[in-house]
N, C-alpha and C. Protein backbone atom coordinates (compact mmCIF):
# COMPACT_ATOMS: atom_id res chain seq x y z
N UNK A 1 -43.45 -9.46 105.65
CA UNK A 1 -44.15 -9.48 104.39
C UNK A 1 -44.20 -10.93 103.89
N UNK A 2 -45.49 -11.11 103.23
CA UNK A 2 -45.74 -12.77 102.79
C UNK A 2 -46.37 -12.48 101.24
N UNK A 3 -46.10 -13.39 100.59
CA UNK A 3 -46.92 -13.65 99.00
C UNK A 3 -47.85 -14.57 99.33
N UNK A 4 -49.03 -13.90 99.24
CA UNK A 4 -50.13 -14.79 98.94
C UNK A 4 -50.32 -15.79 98.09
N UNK A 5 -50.22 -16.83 97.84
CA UNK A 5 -50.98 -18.05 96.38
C UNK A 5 -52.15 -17.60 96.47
N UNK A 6 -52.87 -17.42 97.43
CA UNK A 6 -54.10 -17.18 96.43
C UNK A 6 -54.69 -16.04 96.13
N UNK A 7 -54.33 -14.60 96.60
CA UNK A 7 -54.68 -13.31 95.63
C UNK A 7 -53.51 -12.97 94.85
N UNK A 8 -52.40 -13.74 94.85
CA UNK A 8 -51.26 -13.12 94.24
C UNK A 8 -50.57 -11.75 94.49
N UNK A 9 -50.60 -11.51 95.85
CA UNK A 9 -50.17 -10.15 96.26
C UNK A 9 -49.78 -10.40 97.21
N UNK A 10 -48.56 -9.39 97.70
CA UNK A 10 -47.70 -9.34 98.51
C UNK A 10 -48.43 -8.43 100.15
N UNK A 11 -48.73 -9.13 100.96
CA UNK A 11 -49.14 -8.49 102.45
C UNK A 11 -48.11 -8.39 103.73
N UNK A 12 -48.08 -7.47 104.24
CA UNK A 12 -47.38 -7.35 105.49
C UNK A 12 -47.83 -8.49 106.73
N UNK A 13 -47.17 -9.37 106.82
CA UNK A 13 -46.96 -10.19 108.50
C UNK A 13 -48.23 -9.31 109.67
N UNK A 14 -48.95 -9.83 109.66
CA UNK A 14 -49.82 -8.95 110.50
C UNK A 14 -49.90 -9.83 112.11
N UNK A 15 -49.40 -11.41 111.75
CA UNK A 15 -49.64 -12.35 112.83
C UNK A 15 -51.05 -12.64 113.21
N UNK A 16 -52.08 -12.80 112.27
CA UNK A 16 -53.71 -12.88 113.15
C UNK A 16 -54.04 -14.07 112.24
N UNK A 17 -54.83 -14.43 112.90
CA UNK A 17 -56.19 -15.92 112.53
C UNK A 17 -56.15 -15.93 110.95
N UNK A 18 -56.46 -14.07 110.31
CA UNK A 18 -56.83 -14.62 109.30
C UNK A 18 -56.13 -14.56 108.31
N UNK A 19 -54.44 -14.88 108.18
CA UNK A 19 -53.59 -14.90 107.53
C UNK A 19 -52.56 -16.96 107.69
N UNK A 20 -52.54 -17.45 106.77
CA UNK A 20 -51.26 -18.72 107.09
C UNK A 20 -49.90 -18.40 106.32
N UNK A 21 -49.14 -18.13 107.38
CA UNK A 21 -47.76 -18.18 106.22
C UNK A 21 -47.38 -19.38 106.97
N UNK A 22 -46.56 -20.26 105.94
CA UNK A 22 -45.52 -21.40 105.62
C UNK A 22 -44.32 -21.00 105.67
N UNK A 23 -43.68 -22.69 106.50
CA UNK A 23 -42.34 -22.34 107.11
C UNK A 23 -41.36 -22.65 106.44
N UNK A 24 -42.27 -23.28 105.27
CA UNK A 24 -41.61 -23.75 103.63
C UNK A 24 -42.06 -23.00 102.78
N UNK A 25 -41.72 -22.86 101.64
CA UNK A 25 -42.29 -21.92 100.45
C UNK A 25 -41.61 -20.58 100.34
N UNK A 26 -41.63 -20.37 99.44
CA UNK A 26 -41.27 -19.09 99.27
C UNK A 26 -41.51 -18.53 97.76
N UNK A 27 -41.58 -17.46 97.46
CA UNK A 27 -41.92 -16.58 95.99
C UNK A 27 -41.11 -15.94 95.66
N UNK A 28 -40.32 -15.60 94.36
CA UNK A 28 -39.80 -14.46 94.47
C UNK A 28 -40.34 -13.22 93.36
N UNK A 29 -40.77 -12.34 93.92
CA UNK A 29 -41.19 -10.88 93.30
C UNK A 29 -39.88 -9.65 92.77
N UNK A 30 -39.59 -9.41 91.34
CA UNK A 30 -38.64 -8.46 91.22
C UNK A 30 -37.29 -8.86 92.26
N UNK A 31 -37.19 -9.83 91.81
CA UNK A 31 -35.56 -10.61 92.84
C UNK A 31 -35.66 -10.38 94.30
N UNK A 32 -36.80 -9.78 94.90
CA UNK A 32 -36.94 -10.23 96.23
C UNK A 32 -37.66 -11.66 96.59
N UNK A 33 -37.28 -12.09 97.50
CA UNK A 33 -38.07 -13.67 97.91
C UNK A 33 -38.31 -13.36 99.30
N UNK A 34 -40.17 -13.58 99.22
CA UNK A 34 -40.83 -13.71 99.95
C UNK A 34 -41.66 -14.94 100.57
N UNK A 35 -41.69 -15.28 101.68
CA UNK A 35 -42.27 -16.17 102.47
C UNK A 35 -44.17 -16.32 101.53
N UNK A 36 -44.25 -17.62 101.69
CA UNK A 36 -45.36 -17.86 100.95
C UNK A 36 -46.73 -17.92 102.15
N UNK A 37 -47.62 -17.87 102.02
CA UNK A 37 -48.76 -17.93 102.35
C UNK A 37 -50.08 -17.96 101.80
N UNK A 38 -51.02 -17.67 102.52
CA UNK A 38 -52.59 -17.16 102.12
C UNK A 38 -53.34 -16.42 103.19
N UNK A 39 -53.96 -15.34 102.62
CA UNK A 39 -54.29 -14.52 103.45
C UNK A 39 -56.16 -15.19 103.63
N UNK A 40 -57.12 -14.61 104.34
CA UNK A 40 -58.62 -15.02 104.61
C UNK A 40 -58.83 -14.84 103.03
N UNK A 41 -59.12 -13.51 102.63
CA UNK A 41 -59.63 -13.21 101.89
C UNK A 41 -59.46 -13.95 100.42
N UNK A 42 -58.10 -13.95 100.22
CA UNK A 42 -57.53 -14.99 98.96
C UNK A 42 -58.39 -16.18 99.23
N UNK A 43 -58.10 -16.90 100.27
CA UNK A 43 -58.89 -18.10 100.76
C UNK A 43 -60.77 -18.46 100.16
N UNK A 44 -61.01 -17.22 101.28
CA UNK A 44 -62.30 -17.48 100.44
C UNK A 44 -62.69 -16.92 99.03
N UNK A 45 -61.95 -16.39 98.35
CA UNK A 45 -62.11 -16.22 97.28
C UNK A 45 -62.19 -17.37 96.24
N UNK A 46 -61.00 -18.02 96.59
CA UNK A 46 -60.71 -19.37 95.92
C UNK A 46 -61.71 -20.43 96.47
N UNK A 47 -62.14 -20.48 97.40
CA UNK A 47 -63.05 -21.22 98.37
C UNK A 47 -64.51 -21.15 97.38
N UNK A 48 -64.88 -20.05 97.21
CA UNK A 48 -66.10 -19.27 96.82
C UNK A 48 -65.83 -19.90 94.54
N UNK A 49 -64.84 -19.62 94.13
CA UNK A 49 -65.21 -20.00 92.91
C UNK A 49 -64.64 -21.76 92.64
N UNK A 50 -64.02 -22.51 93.82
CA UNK A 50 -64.55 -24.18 93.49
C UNK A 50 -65.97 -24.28 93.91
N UNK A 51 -66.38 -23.43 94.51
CA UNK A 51 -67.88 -24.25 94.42
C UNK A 51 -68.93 -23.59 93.87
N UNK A 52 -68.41 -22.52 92.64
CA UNK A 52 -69.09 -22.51 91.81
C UNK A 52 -68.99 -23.07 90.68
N UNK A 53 -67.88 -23.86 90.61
CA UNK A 53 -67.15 -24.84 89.09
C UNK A 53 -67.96 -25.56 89.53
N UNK A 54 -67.96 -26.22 90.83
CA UNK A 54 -68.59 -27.69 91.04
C UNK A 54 -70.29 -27.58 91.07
N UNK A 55 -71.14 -26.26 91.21
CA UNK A 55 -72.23 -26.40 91.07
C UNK A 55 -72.39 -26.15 89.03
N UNK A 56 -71.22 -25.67 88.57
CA UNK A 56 -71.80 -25.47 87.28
C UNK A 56 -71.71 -26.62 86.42
């Protein structure tokens, strides 16, 4: 299991392309601490609204 930064939700270790967890970082949720990452989707999410700040 990893904490996303960028959807803010906690995902299961799936090991594929479209997930990065860090070998630094970590979160902690309700006194558990979880390994930090970003999943695709968080990614382009965040991806998708800087470049709508920067076209606005």
């Amino acid at each position: 299991m990893y904490y996303c930064i960028a959807c803010n939700q906690v995902h299961p270790s799936l090991s594929t392309k479209n997930e990065v967890i860090f070998k630094t970082g970590f979160h902690y949720m309700n006194s558990t601490m979880y390994s930090a990452g970003i999943c695709k989707t968080g990614a382009s999410t965040d991806q998708n609204e800087l470049q709508k700040s920067a076209t606005a």
